[in-house]
Protein backbone atom coordinates (compact mmCIF):
# COMPACT_ATOMS: atom_id res chain seq x y z
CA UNK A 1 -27.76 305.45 113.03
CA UNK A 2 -24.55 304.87 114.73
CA UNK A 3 -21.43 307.12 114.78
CA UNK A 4 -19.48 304.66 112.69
CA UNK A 5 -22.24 304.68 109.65
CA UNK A 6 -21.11 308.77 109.52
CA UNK A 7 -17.10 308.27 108.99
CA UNK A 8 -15.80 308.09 105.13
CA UNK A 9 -14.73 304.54 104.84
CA UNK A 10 -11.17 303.71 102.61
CA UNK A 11 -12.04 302.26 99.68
CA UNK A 12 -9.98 298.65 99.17
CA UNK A 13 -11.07 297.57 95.63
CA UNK A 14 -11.61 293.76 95.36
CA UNK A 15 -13.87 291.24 93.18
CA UNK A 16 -17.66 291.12 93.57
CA UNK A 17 -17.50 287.74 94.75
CA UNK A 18 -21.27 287.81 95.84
CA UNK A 19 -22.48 289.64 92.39
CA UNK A 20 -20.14 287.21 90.07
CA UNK A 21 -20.56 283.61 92.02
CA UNK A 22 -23.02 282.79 89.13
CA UNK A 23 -19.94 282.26 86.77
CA UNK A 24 -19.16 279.22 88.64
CA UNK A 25 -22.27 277.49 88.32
CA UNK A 26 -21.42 277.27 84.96
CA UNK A 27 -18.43 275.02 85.40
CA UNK A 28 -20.34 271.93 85.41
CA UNK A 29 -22.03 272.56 82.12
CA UNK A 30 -18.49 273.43 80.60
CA UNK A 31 -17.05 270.26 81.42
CA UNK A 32 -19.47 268.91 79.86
CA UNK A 33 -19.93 271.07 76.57
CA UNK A 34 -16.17 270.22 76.31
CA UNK A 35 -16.24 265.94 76.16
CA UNK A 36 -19.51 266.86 73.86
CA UNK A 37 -17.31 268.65 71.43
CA UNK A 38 -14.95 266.00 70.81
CA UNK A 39 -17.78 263.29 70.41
CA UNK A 40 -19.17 265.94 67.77
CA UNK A 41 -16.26 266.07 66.07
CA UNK A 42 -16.36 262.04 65.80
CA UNK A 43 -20.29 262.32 64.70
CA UNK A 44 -19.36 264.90 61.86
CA UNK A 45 -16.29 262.53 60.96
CA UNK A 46 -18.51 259.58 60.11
CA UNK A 47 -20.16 261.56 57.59
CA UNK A 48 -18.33 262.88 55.06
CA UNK A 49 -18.81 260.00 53.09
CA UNK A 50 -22.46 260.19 52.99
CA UNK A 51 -23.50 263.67 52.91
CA UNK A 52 -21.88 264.26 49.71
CA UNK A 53 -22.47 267.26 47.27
CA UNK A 54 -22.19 267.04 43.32
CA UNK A 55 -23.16 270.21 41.21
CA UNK A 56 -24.67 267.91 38.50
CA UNK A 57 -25.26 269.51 35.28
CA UNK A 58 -25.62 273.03 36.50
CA UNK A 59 -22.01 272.77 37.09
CA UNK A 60 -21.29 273.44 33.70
CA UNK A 61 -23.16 275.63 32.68
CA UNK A 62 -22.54 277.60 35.81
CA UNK A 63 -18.68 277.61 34.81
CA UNK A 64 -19.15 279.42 32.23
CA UNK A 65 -21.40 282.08 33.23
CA UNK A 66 -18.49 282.92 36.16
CA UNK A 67 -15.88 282.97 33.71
CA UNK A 68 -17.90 285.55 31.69
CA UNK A 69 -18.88 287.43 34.82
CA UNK A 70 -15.50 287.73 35.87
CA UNK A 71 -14.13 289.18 32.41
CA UNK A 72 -16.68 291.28 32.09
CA UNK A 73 -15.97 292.62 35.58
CA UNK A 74 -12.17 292.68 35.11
CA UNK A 75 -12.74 294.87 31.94
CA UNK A 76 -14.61 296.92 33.67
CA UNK A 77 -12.82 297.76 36.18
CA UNK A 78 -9.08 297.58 34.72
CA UNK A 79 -9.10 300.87 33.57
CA UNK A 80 -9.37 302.89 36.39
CA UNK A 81 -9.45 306.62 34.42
CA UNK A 82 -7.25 309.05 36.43
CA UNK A 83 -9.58 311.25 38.39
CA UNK A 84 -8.70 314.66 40.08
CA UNK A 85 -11.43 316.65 42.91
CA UNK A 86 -11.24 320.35 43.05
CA UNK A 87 -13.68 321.69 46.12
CA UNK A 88 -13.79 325.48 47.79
CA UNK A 89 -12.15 324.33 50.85
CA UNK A 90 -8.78 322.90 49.37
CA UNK A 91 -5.53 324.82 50.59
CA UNK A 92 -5.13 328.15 47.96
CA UNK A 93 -8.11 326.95 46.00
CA UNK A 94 -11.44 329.12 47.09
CA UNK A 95 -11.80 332.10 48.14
CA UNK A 96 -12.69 334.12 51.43
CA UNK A 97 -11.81 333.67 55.12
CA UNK A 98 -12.18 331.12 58.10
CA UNK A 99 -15.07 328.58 57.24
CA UNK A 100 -16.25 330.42 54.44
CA UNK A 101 -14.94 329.50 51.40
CA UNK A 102 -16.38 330.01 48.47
CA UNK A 103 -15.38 329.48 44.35
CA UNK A 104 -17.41 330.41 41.86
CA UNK A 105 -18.40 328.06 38.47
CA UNK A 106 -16.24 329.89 35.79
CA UNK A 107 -12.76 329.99 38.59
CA UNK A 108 -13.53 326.25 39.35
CA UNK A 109 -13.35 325.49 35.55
CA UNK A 110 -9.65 327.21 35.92
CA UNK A 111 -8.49 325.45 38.35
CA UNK A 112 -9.48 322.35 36.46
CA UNK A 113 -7.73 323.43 33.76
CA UNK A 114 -4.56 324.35 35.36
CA UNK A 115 -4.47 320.87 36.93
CA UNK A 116 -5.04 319.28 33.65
CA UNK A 117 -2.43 321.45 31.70
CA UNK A 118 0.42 319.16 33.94
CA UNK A 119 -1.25 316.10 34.75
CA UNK A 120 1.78 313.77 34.53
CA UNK A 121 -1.45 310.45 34.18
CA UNK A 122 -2.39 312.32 30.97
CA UNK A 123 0.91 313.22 29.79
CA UNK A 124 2.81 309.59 30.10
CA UNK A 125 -0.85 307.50 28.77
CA UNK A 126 -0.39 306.23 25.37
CA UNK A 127 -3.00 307.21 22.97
CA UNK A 128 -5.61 309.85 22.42
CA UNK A 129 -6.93 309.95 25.68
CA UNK A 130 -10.68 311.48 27.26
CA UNK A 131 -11.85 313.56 29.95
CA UNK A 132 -15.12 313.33 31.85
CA UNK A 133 -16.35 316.48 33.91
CA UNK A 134 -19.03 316.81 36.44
CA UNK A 135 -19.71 320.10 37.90
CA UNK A 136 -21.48 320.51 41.63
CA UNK A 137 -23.29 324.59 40.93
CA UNK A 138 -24.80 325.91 44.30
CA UNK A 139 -25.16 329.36 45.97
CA UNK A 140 -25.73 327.99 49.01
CA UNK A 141 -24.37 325.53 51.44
CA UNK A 142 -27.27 323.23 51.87
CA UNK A 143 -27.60 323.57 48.54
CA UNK A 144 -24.21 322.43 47.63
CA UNK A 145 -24.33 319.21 50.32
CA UNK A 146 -27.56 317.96 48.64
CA UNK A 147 -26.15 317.98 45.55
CA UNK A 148 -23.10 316.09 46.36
CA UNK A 149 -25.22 314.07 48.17
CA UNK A 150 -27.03 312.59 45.53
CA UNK A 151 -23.88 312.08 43.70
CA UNK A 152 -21.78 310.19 46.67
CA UNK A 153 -24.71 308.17 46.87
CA UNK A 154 -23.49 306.27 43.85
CA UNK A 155 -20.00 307.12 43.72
CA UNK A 156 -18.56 308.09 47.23
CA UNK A 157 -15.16 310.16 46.46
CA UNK A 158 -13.60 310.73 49.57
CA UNK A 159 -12.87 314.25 48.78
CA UNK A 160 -16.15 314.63 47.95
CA UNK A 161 -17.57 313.07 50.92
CA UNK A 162 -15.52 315.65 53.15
CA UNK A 163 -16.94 318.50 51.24
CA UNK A 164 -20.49 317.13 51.59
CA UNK A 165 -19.99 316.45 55.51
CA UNK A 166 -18.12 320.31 55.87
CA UNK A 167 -20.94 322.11 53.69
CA UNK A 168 -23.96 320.09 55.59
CA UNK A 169 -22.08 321.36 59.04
CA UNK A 170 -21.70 324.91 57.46
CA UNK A 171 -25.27 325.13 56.95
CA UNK A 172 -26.30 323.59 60.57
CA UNK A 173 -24.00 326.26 62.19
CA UNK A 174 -25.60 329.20 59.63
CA UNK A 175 -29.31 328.02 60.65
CA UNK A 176 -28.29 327.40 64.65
CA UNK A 177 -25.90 330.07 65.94
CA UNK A 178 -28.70 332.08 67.18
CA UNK A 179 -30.44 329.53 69.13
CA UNK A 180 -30.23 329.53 72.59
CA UNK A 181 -29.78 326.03 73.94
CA UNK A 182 -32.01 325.18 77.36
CA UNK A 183 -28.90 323.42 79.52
CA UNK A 184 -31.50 323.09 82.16
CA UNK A 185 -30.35 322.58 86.33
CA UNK A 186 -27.40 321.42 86.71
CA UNK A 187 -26.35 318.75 88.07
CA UNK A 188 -28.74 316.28 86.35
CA UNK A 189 -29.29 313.02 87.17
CA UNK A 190 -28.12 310.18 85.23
CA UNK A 191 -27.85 306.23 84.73
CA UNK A 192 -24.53 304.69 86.24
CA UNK A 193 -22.64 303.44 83.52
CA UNK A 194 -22.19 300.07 84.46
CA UNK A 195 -21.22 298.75 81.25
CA UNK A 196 -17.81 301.06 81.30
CA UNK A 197 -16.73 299.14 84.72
CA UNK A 198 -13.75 296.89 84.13
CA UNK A 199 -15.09 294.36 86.16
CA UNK A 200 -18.40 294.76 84.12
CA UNK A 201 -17.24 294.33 80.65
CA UNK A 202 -14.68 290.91 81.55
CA UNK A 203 -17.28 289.61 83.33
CA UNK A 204 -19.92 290.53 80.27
CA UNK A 205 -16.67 288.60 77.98
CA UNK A 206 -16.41 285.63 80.03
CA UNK A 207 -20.40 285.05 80.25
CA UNK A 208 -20.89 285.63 76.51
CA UNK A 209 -18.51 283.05 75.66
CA UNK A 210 -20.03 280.50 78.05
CA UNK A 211 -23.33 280.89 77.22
CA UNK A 212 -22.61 281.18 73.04
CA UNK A 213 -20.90 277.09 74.20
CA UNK A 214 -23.67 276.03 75.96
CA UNK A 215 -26.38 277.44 73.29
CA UNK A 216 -24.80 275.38 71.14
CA UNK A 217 -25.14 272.23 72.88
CA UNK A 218 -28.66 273.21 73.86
CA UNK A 219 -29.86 273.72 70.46
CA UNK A 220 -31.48 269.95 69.29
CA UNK A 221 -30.07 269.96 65.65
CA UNK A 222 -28.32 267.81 63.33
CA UNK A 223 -25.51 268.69 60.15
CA UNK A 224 -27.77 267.58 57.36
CA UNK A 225 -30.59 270.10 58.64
CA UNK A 226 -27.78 272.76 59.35
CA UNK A 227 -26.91 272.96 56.12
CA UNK A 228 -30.00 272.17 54.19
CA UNK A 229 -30.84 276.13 56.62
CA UNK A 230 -27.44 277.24 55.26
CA UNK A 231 -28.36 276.75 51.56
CA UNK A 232 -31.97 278.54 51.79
CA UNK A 233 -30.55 281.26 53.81
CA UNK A 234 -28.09 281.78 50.56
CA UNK A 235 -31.08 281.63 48.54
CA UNK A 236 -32.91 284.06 50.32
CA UNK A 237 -29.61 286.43 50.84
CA UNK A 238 -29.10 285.78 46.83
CA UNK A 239 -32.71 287.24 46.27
CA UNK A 240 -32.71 289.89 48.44
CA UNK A 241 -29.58 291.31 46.19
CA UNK A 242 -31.32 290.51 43.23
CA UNK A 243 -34.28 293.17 44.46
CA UNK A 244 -31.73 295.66 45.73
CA UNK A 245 -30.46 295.72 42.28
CA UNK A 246 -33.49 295.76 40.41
CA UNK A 247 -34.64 298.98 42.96
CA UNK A 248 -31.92 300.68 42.60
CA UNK A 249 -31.84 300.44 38.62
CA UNK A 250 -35.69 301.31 38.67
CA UNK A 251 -34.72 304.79 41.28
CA UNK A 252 -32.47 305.83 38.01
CA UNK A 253 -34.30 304.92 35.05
CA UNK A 254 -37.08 307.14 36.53
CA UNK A 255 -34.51 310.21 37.77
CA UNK A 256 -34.91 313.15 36.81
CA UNK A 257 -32.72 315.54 35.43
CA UNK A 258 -30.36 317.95 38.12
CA UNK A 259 -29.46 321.21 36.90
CA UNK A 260 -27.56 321.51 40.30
CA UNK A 261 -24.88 318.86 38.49
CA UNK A 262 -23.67 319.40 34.99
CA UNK A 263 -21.76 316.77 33.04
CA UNK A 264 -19.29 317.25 30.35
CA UNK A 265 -17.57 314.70 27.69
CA UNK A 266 -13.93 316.28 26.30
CA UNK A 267 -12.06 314.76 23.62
CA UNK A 268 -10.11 312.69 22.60
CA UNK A 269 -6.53 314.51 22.61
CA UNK A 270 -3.72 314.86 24.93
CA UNK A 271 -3.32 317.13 27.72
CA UNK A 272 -3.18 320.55 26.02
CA UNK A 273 -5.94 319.87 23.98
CA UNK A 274 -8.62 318.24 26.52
CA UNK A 275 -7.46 321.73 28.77
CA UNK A 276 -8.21 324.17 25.52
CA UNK A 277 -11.66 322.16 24.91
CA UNK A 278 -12.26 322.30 28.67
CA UNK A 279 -12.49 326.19 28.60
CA UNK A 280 -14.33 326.37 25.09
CA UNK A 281 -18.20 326.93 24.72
CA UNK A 282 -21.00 328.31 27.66
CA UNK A 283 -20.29 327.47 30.90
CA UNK A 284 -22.25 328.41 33.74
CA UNK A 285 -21.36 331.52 35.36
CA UNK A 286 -20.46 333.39 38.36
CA UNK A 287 -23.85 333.14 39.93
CA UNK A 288 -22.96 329.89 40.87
CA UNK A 289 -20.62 330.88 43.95
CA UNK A 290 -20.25 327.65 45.38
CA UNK A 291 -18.95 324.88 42.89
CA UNK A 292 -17.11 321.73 43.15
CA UNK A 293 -16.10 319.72 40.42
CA UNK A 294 -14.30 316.25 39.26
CA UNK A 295 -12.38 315.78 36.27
CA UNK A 296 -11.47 311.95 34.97
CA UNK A 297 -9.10 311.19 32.46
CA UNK A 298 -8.71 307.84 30.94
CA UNK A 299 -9.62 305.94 27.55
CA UNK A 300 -13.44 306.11 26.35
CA UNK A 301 -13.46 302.46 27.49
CA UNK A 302 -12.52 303.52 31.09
CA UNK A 303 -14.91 306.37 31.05
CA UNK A 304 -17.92 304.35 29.89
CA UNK A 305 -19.11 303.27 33.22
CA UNK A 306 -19.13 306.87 34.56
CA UNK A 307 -20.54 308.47 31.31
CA UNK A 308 -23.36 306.08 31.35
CA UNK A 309 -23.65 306.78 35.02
CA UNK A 310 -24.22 310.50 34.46
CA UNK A 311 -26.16 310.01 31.38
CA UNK A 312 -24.02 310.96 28.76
């Protein structure tokens, strides 16, 4: 080796001209993709007269079953019942220190309460009005996450997707604080990451355009057939939603029942009287040390989707 191979060279940065001169073999094929695209254009042009589509009869009878759809859907869904979360890590609401919070069945139920007593939804609606409640009873963390688990499945409430993520964490850190983690010699070796290079990732850019062009023009295909695939993908998509449906209707007709979540139907009255019934009659107890709850407040038309939902 000579004495110059043993200096530290300055670094000048510049373009891989050697590693990218592939880019400009594509230049050719460009040009040409680019002339194709405007005879394509003229192709398609010439036949919008002949590949026509008419819905026939079942455009009629289709008409009506989306006007139905949408009604039913808009009724549905127009009366959004006001809806109010109450977990053991909100600001002043459980109780104990740092990350562990806890509240208990019977104070959750309070809380609830108090929040209902004001509710300026319930107080300005017009009309005897109803509450739904749905009670998340735990003693344990893990305990707690799986049950709102099952529930956000369904119905994700943000709140209540924050308190399943912070409970499921809780638990982790409970089981894994004592375990020693093997951090093995350091320094390790590693792959260069190539793909976080600027030069890497507008060079990736430029050749993923290209080639998605030239694909194009390299696929033998014609309109007709493009869309004749279009319409039996649609199918296909149509039928795969179909079978999601039918699954998940099938996964809660054969459920069985969760004492972990308990489900309540108040009403109807205003405010003061859906917060007196509220706190009337058994209710589970302080066992339960880690509860969350939801309260919604609507008409029994607005409720009916959730009732059914929880099997009232």
């Amino acid at each position: 080796m000579d004495g110059s191979g043993m200096n530290w060279a300055p670094v000048k940065m510049t373009w891989p001209t050697q590693s990218t001169q592939w880019m400009g073999e594509l230049d050719a094929a460009k040009a040409l993709a680019g002339t194709e695209l405007a005879s394509t254009g003229l192709r398609l042009e010439s036949l919008k007269d002949i590949a026509t589509t008419t819905p026939g009869p079942v455009g009629a009878a289709a008409g009506a079953a989306i006007e139905a759809g949408r009604k039913a859907l808009a009724e549905q869904l127009g009366e959004a019942p006001a809806c109010l979360v109450v977990t053991p890590f909100q600001s002043g609401i459980g109780q104990g220190r740092g990350y562990q919070r806890f509240l208990s069945a019977p104070n959750l139920l309070l809380e609830l309460a108090k929040k209902l007593d004001g509710a300026t939804a319930v107080s300005n609606a017009e009309g005897p009005q109803y509450a739904l409640c749905v009670m998340f009873l735990a003693t344990r963390f893990d305990h707690l996450a799986t049950s709102l688990a099952r529930f956000n499945a369904l119905m994700p409430l943000p709140e209540l997707v924050r308190t399943e993520r912070r409970s499921h964490h809780l638990a982790k850190l409970e089981t894994e604080k004592w375990v020693i983690p093997d951090a093995g010699p350091l320094p390790r070796w590693q792959a260069l990451p190539l793909e976080r290079c600027t030069v890497v990732k507008a060079a990736q850019q430029s050749m993923a355009g290209q080639i998605a062009v030239l694909e194009s023009y390299a696929a033998d295909s014609s309109p007709i057939a493009d869309l004749a695939a279009l319409a039996t993908r649609k199918v296909a998509q149509q039928l795969e939603r179909d079978q999601g449906l039918a699954d998940l209707q099938a996964l809660l007709n054969d459920g069985q029942a969760d004492t972990s979540i308990r489900a309540r139907m108040l009403g109807p009255g205003n405010a003061e009287e859906l917060r007196r019934e509220l706190l009337e009659g058994e209710a589970p107890g302080h066992e339960w040390v880690m509860s969350a709850g939801v309260l919604l407040v609507g008409s029994e038309k607005g409720l009916s989707f959730v009732r059914e939902l929880v099997g009232l």
